[in-house]
Structure formats: structure tokens, C-alpha cells
Protein backbone atom coordinates (compact mmCIF):
# COMPACT_ATOMS: atom_id res chain seq x y z
CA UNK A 1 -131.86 24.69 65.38
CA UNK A 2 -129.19 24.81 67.92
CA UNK A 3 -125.58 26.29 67.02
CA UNK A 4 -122.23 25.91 69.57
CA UNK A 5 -119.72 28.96 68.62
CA UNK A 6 -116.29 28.34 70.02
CA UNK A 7 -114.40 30.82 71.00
CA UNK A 8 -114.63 34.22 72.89
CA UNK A 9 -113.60 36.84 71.52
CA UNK A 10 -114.82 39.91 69.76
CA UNK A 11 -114.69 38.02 66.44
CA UNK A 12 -117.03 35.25 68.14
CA UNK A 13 -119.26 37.89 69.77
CA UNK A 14 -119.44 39.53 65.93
CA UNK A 15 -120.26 35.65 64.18
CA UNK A 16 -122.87 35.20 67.20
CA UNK A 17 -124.68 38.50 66.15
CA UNK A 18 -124.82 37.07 62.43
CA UNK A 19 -126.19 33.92 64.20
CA UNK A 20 -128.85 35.79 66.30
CA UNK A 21 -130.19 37.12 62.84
CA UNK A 22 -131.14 33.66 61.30
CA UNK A 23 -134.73 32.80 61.31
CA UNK A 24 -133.63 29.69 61.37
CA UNK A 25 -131.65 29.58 64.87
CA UNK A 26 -133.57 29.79 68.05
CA UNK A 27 -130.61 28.31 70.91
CA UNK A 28 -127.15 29.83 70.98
CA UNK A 29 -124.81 28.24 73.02
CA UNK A 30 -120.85 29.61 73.25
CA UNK A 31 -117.71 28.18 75.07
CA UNK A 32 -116.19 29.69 76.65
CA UNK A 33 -117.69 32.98 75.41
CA UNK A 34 -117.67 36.11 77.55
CA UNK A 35 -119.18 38.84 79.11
CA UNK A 36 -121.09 40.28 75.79
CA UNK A 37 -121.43 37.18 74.21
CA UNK A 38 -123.47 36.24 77.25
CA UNK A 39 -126.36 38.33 75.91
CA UNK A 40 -126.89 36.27 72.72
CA UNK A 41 -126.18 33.09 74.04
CA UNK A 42 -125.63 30.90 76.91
CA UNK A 43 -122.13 30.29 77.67
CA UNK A 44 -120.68 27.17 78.87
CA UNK A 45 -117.23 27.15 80.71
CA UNK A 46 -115.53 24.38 78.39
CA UNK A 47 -111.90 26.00 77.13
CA UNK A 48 -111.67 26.20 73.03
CA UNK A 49 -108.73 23.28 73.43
CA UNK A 50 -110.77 21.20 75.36
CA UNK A 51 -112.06 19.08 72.59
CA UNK A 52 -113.55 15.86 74.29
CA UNK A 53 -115.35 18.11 76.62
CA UNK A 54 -116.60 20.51 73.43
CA UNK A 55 -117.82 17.10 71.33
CA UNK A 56 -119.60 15.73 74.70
CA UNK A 57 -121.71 18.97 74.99
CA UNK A 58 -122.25 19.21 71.54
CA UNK A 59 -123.54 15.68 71.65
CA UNK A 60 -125.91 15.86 74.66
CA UNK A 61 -127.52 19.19 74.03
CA UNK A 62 -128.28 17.52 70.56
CA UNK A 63 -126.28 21.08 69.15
CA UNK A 64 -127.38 20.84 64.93
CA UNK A 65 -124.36 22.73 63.70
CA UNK A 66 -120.90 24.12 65.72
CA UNK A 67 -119.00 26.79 64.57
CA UNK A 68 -114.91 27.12 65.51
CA UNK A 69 -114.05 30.80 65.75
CA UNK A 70 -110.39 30.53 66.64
CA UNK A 71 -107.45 29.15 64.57
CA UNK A 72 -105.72 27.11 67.84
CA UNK A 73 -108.73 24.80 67.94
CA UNK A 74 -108.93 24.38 63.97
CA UNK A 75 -104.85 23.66 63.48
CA UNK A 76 -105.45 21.37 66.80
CA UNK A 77 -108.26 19.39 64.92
CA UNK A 78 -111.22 20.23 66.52
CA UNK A 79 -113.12 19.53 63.33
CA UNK A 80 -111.89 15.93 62.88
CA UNK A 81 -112.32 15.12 66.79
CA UNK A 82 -116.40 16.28 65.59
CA UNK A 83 -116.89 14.59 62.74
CA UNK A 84 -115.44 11.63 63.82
CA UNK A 85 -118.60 11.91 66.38
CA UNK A 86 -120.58 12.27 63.51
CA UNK A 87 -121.62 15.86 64.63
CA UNK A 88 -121.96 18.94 61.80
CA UNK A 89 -119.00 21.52 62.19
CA UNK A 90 -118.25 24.33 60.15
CA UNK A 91 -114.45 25.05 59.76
CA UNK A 92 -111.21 23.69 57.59
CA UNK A 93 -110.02 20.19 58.84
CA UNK A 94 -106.39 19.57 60.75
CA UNK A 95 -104.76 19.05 57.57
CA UNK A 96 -106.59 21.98 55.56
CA UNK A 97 -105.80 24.14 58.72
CA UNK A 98 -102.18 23.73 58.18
CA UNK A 99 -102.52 26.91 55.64
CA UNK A 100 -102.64 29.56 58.72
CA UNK A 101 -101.20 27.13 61.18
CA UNK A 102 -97.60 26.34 59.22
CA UNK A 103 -96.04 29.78 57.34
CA UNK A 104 -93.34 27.48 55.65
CA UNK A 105 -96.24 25.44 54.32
CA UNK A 106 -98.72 27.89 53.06
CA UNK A 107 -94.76 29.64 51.76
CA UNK A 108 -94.48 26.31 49.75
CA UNK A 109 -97.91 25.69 48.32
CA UNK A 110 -97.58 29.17 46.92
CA UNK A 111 -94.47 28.66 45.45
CA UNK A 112 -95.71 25.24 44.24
CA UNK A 113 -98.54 26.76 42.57
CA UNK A 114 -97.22 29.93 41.18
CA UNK A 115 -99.65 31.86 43.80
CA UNK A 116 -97.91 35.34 43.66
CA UNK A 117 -96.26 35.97 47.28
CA UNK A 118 -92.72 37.63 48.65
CA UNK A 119 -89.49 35.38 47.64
CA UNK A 120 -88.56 33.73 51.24
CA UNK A 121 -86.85 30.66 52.61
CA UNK A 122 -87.28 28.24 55.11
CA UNK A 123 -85.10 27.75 58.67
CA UNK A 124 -85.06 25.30 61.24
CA UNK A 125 -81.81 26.14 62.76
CA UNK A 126 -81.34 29.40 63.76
CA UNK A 127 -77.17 29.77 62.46
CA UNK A 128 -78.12 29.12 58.75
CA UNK A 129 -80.91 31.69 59.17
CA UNK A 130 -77.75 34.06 60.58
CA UNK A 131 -75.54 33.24 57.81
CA UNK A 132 -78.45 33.95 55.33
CA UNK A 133 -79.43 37.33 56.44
CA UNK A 134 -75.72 38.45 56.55
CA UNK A 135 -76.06 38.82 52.57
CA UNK A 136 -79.69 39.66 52.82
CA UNK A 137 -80.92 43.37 51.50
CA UNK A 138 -82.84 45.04 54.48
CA UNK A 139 -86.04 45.64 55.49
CA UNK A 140 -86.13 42.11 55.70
CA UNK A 141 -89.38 40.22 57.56
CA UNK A 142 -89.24 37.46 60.13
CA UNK A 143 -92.08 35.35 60.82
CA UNK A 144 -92.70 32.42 63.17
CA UNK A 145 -93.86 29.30 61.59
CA UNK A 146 -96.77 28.50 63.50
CA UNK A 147 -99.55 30.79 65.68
CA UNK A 148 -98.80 33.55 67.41
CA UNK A 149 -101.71 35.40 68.01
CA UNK A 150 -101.08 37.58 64.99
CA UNK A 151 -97.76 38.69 66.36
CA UNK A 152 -95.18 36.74 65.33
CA UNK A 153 -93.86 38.57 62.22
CA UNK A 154 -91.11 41.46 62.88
CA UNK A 155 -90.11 43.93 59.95
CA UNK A 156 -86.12 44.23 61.00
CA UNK A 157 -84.66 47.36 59.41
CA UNK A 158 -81.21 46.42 59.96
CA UNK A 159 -78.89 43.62 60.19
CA UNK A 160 -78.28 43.91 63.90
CA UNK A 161 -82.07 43.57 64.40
CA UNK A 162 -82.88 40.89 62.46
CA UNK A 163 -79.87 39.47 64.33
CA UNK A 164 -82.08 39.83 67.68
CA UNK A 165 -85.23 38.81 66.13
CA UNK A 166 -83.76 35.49 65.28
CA UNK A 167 -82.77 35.42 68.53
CA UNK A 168 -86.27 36.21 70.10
CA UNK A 169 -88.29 33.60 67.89
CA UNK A 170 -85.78 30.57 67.02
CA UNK A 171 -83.57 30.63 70.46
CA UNK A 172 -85.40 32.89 73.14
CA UNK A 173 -88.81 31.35 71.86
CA UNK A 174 -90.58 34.33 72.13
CA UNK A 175 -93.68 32.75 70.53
CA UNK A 176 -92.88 29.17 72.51
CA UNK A 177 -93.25 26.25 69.65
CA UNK A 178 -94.10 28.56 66.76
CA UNK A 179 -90.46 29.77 66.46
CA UNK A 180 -89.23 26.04 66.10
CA UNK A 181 -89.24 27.29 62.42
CA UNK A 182 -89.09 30.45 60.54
CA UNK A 183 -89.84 32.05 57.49
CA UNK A 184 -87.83 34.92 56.62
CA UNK A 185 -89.06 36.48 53.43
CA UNK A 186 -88.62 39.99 51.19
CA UNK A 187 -90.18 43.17 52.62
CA UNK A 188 -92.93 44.47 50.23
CA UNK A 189 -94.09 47.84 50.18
CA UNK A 190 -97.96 48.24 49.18
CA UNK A 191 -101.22 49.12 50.21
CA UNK A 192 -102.89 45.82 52.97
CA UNK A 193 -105.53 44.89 52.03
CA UNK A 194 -107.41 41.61 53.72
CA UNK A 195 -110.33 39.53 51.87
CA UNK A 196 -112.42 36.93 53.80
CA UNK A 197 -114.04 33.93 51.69
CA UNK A 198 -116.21 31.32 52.20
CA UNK A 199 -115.01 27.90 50.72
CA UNK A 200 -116.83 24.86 50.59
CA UNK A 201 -113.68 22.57 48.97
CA UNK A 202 -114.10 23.19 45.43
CA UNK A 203 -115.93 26.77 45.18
CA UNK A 204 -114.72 29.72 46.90
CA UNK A 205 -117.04 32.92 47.23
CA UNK A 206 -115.08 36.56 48.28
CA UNK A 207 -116.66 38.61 51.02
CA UNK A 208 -116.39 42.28 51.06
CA UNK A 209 -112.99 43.70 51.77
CA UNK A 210 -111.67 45.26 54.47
CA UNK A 211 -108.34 46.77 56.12
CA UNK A 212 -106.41 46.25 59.32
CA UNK A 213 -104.37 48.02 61.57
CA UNK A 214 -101.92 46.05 63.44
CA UNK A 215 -99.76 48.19 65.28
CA UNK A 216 -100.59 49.25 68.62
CA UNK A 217 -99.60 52.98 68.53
CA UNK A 218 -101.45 55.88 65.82
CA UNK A 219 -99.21 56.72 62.88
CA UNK A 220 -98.97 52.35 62.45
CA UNK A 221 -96.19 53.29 65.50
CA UNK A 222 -95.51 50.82 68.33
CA UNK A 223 -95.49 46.55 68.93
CA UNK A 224 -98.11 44.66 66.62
CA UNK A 225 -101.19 43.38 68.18
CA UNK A 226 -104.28 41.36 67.01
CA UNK A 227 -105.66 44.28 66.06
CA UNK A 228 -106.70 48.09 66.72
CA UNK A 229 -109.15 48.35 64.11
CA UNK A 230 -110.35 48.13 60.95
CA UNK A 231 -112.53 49.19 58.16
CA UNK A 232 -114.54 47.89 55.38
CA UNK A 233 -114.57 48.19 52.19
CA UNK A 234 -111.50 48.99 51.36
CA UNK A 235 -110.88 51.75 48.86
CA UNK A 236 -107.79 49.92 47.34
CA UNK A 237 -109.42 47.10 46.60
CA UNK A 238 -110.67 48.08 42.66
CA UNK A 239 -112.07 45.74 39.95
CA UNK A 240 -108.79 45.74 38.53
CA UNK A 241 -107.47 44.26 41.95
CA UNK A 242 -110.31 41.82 42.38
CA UNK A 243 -110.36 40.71 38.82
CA UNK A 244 -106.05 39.57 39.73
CA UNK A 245 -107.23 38.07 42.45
CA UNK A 246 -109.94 36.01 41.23
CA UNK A 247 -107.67 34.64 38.27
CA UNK A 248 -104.13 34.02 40.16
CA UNK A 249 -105.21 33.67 43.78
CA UNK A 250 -108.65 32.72 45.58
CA UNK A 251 -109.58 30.23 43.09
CA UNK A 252 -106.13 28.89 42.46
CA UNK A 253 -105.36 28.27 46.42
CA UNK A 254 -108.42 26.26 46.71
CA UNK A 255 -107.59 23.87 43.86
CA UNK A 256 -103.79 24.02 45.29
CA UNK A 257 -105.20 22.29 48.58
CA UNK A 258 -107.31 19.99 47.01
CA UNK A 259 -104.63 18.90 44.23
CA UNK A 260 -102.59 18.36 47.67
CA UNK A 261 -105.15 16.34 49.35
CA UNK A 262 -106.28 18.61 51.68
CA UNK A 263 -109.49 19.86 50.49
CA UNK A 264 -110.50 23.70 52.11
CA UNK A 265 -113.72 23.94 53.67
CA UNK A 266 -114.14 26.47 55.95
CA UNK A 267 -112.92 30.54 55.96
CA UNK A 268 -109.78 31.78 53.99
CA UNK A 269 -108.82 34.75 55.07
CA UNK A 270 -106.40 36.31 52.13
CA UNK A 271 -103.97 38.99 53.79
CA UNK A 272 -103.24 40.53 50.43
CA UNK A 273 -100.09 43.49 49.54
CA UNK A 274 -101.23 45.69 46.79
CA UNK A 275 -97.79 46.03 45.82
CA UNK A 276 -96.20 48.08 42.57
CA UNK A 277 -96.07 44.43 40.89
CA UNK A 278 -99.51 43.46 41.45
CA UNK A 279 -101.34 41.73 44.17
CA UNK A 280 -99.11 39.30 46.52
CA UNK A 281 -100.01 37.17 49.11
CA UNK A 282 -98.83 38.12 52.43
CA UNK A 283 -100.44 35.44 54.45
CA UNK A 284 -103.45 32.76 55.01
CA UNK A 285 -105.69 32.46 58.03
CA UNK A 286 -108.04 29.26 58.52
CA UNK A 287 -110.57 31.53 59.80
CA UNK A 288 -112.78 34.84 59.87
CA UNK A 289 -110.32 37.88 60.82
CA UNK A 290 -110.46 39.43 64.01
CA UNK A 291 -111.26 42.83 63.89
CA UNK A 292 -112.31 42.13 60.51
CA UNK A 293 -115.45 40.38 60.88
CA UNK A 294 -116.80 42.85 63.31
CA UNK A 295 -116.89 45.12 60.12
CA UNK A 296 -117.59 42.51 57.68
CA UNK A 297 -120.18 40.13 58.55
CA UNK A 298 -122.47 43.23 59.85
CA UNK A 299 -122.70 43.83 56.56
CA UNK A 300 -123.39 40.00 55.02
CA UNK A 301 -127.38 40.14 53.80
CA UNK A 302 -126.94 36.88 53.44
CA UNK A 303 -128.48 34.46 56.59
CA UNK A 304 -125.23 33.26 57.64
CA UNK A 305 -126.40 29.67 58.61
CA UNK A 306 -127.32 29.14 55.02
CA UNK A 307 -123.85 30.05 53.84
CA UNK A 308 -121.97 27.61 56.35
CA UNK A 309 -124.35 24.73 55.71
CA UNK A 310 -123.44 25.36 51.39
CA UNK A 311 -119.94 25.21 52.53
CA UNK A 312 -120.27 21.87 54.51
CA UNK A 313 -122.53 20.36 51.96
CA UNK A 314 -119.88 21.39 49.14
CA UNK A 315 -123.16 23.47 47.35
CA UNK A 316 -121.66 26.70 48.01
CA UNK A 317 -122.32 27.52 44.05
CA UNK A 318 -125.40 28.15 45.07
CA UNK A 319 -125.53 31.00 47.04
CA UNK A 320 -125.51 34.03 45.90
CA UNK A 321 -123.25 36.14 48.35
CA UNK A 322 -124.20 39.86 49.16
CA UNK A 323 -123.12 42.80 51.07
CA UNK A 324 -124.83 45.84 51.97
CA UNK A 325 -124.00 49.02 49.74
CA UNK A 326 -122.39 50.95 52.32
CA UNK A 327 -119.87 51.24 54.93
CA UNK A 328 -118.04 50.10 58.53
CA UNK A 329 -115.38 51.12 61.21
CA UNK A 330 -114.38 49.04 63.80
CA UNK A 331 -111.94 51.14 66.67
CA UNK A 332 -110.78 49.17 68.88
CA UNK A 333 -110.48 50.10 73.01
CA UNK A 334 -107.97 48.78 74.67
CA UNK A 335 -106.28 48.45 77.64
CA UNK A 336 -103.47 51.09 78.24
CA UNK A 337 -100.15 48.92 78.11
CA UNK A 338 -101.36 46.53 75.65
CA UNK A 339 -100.34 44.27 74.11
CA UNK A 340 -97.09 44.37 76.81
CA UNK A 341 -98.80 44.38 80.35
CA UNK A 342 -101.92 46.42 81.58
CA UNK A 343 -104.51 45.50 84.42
CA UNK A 344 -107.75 43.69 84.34
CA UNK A 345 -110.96 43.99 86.37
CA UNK A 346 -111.42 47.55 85.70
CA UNK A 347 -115.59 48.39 85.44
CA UNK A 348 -116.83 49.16 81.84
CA UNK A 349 -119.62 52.04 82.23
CA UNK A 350 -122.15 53.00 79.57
CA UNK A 351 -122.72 50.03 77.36
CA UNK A 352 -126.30 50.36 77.45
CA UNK A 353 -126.07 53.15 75.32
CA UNK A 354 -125.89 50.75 72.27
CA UNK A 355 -129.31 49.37 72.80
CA UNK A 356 -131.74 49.64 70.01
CA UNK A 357 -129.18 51.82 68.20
CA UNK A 358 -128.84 50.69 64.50
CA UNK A 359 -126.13 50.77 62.86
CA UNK A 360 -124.01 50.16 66.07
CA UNK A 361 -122.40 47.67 67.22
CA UNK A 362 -120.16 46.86 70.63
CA UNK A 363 -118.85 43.64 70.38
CA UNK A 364 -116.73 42.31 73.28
CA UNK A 365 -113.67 40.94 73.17
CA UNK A 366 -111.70 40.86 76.86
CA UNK A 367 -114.92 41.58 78.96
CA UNK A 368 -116.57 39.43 81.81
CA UNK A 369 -118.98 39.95 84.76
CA UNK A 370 -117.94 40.38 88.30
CA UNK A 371 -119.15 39.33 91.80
CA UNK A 372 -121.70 42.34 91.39
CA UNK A 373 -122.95 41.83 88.10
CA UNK A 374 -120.80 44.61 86.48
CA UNK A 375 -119.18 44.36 83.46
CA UNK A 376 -115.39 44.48 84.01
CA UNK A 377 -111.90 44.34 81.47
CA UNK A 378 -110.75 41.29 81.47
CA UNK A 379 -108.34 41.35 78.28
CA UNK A 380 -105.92 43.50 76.05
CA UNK A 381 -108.42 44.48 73.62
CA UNK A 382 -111.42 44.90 75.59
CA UNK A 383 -114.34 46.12 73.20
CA UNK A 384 -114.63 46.72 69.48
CA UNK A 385 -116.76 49.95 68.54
CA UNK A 386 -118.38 49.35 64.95
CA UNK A 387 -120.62 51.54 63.27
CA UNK A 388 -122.09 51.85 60.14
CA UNK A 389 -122.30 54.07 57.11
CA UNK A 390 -123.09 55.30 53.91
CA UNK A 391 -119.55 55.72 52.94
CA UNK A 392 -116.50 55.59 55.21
CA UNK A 393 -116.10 58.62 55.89
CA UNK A 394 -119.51 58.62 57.69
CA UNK A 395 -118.90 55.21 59.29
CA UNK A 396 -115.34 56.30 60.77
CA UNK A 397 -117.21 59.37 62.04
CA UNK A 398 -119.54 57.34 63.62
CA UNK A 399 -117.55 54.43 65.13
CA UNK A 400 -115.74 57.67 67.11
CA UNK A 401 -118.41 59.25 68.02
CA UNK A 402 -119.70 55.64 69.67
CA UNK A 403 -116.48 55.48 71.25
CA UNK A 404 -116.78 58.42 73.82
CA UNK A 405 -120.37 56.50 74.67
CA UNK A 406 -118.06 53.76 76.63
CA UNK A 407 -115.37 54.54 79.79
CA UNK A 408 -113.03 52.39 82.31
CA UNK A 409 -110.04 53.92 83.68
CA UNK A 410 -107.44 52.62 81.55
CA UNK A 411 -109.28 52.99 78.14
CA UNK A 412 -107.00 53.42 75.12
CA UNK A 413 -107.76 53.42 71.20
CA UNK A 414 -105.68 54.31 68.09
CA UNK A 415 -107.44 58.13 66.77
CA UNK A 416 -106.34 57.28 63.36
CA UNK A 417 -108.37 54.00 62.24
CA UNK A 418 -109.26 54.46 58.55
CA UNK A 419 -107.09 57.64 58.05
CA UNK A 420 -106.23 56.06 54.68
CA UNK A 421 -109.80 56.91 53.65
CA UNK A 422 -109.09 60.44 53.14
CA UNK A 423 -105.94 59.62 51.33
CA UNK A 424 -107.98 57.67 48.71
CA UNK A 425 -109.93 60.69 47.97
């Protein structure tokens, strides 16, 4: 069969090495893709927003399933634009999408629902979120309504900053539209812990877990980014916390968007606080994680064709879902400056060291070719180092050890990605 993946980034380079693996696959086709990407499938230069032009392609190269990586496309309505052409697409519709693309909305359904989360409130006008916070009890966290590329939320320690991050999302627009409204919620304290599922409507089915690291600088020091890294599993994620889970969250958001009309099919992505209290929700994404699924799906034994198709179908009760019994880090390298300014075009030497290496993984995320054929930075977060396993310990050991394999002049990684392992020991 032939599969479209849209997007291009390391998360769509990671779900087109899952593709690669199905017997059942034998054209790849990504737009707009990049540099890596390149070597599993053929790319196509149609933008991720450009949904005519995605449906058109789909439609003449006769493509039998598309996958949308990214959440613009999927809160846009990509998926209704394709099934309207009567073309298979895996991924939540406009109206499901909602959950990661509107933070007041995914605030309410939880509240709704009794789905445990932080207490918050709504704003649209940025005074009345002024007045509020001047009896608020600090930290306090403020978080754009809509996308942001994962940076949008700011933990404000004092009253005078949360004073200038209104100012930054609601009047400066900081995030452009996205700050039109804000949520501005309770800090919770906790372990982060963030849980992937597939969902075909009606039946959800939890991937392994895994955990992020968001800020730019080691120590969790410095602006948040997309993402420096992760690792999977997680070892704060016990029965005890999956068993919570499973009864007041995964199961009951899924009948929450169906009860509201808006029936999930697709990828939840469950940012979860292990707080004192329990499990609460911190946030929804419409899609897989990125870092996250460069650790995760490597380890999915599952053909992940068959998985999608159960969740389009709605007969997602019957697969059985399984992971590998072992372990991944992700580091990623970065450009120096990120995620404020750095340079681009900067040649990326020794990726052929990952060839016919298992266990390892270098998935690209800002990466393309240049006028020579050389594979050049062309992003913030240029590459994402995975490496596998037995326990995590081993698998962080790894990843770092891969990392020294790749250079360009400005490279620049976090040294402390899964340093939380040792403090579960």
C-alpha cells in the first residue's frame, strides 16, 4: 500500500521509521518532509497547511492511507478536507482536535467531566485576568489558548511577572492568535509524566510511557522549547498510577468527547502531573509527542499500520498493543541559541555512523540537503539521538555515547536527559 505522512519533523521522521517496518507498506511518500526523512520516503514540497494541494496528491498517486503528524494541520481540519474526498486519514477530526488546539476547552471538558486537572479560569480580556491574579497565590501558570509550538505556558513566580506574561500573550501577542485567550490555572508540583494512546472513538489503548524535558538549559534551567529530550518508560509511572489513570482519565476523556459530539479518533497524548493528590491532567495533545515518539514508537511490536487502520475502522478492541521489555533515550542536538535565534546551513558530519547499528536511531528534525548534497541544519532542534536499552540506565548511556558520533559547529544538547533515572533508584 501507499501511505502520505504529513509533516517534517523528527516526530514524522520517527512515525515514518514505524512505517518502513510494515510488511504491508511498500511506497512512502512525505510532505514536506526533510533531509532524513528523505531516506525512507519520497518527499513532495506541498506545506502541512496546504490542504487542497495535500488531498490532490493524495488523490492522484492513489495514496491508501495518510497520516497527519502535526497538530496545526489537525486543529485546521485537514482530516475533514480528506474525508470529504473520500480518502482514508488517520488523525482526530476539526472538532475532536479542539482538545490540544483550545486550552479553555479541553479546561472545561475536564471540569465538566470530573477529569482530575489544576483549578483555573478562563480570560478573554486581558484587565480581568490582571484583577484576578492580584489576589492569586503564586507560582501561578499562564497558558495561551491555542498552539504555540509547545511554548506558550509560563510558570510566573511573582506577581510582577505574571503581570508581564499577560502582557506578552493577551496584549504583545507573543504567540500571535493563540493569546486571544488564556488559561491561567494553579501551579502543581509533581513528577511529568506523558502517556500516548491510540483511540479509535470509543476504545482507547495506552502506549508505553515516557518523560519530557522542556526547558532548554540542563538543571530544567532556561526558555521552554518543543523539546530537549526524553525517555521512556518512565519510572514514575507504577501500576498504582496507571490503574488511576485508567479509571478517572483515558477512558473517561474519550467518552467525555463523544458524550459532546465530538467523537476522538486519532492520538491522545495525556501530559499527566504525578502530584501529592494523585494523578492530574496537565494538558491534551491531538497527536503523537514530539520527542516522545522518537522513544516510544521504536519500541511498538506492534505493525503500526494495523493499529491506525483499528482506530479508523473503530475495531481498535482488537489489537492487542505491545511494547518491547526494555528501554529508550532520546537527547536532543540543537542549535546553540535555540529556541531564541541561532544560524542555519551549518554541515552535519558523521551520520553514517548510524547505519546498520541496532538499537540506534537518528531521526531528523531541522535538517535538509544543500547545493552539494550535504546534509546541513536547517532548524532549532536539528537531530534527535535515540538509543536503546535494557534498562535506562543503559539506554541514556547509549543515546550519549551516539551523540559524540554526530558534529556541526554550533551543536548543543542538554547533558542531563533522564537524570531522574538515578533518582528513582
Amino acid at each position: 500500500m501507499k501511505v502520505l505522512i504529513v509533516g517534517s519533523g523528527g516526530r514524522e521522521h520517527a512515525i515514518a521509521a514505524s512505517v518502513a517496518k510494515s510488511t504491508r507498506v511498500d511506497r512512502i511518500y512525505c510532505a514536506p518532509g526533510n533531509a532524513g526523512i528523505a531516506q525512507l520516503a519520497e518527499c513532495v514540497p506541498i506545506g502541512a497547511m496546504e490542504f487542497d494541494k495535500l488531498a490532490a496528491f493524495a488523490r492522484e498517486q492513489a495514496v491508501d492511507l495518510t497520516i497527519v503528524g502535526m497538530d496545526d494541520p489537525l486543529v485546521g481540519g485537514l482530516v475533514d478536507v480528506f474525508e470529504a474526498e473520500g480518502l482514508r486519514v488517520f488523525g482526530p477530526r476539526k472538532n475532536a482536535a479542539i482538545l490540544e488546539g483550545s486550552k479553555a476547552f479541553s479546561k472545561d471538558l475536564m471540569k465538566k467531566y470530573n477529569i482530575p486537572t489544576a483549578a483555573y479560569e478562563n480570560f478573554d480580556d486581558a484587565d480581568k485576568a490582571l484583577a484576578y491574579l492580584e489576589t492569586a497565590s503564586f507560582p501561578i501558570v499562564l497558558k495561551a489558548d491555542g498552539l504555540a509550538l509547545g511554548k506558550g505556558v509560563l510558570i510566573c513566580n511573582t506577581l510582577e511577572e505574571a503581570k508581564d506574561g499577560v502582557k506578552a500573550i493577551m496584549l504583545d501577542k507573543q504567540f500571535g492568535a493563540s493569546g486571544n485567550r488564556m488559561v491561567i490555572e494553579e501551579f502543581m508540583t509533581g513528577r511529568e509524566v506523558s502517556v500516548l494512546s491510540y483511540v479509535d472513538g470509543k476504545t482507547i489503548k495506552t502506549m508505553t510511557s515516557a518523560q519530557d524535558h522542556k526547558r532548554a538549559g540542563d538543571g530544567d534551567t532556561g526558555l521552554n522549547t518543543g523539546g530537549m529530550g526524553t525517555f521512556s518508560p518512565s519510572p514514575f509511572y507504577t501500576k498504582e498510577v496507571d490503574a488511576f489513570c485508567e479509571k478517572y482519565i483515558y477512558q473517561a476523556t474519550v467518552d467525555a468527547m463523544a458524550a459532546e459530539g465530538r467523537p476522538f479518533q486519532g492520538i491522545i497524548f495525556f501530559g499527566l502531573m504525578l502530584t501529592p493528590n494523585g494523578p492530574r491532567v496537565l494538558e491534551y495533545n491531538a497527536r503523537f509527542g514530539d520527542p516522545e515518539a522518537q522513544v516510544v514508537l521504536p519500541r511498538m511490536k506492534n505493525d503500526i499500520i494495523d493499529v491506525m487502520e483499528a482506530c479508523i475502522d473503530g475495531r481498535l478492541d482488537e489489537i492487542d498493543l505491545q511494547f518491547e521489555e526494555n528501554a529508550a533515550v532520546c537527547v536532543v542536538l540543537a542549535s546553540d541559541g535555540y529556541p531564541v535565534k541561532y544560524d542555519k546551513g551549518l554541515e552535519i558530519r558523521g551520520l553514517e555512523s548510524f547505519e546498520g547499528k541496532e538499537g540506534y536511531y537518528c531521526f531528523h528534525a531541522g535538517t535538509k540537503r544543500d547545493e552539494n548534497g550535504k546534509f546541513v541544519t536547517n532548524g532549532g532542534r536539528v537531530l534527535g539521538i535515540t538509543a536503546k536499552g535494557a534498562t535506562l540506565k543503559e539506554a541514556r548511556q547509549n543515546a550519549y555515547a551516539a551523540t559524540e558520533w554526530v558534529t556541526f559547529d554550533n551543536k548543543y544538547m542538554r547533558h542531563d536527559i533522564g537524570k531522574a533515572i538515578d533518582e528513582a533508584d
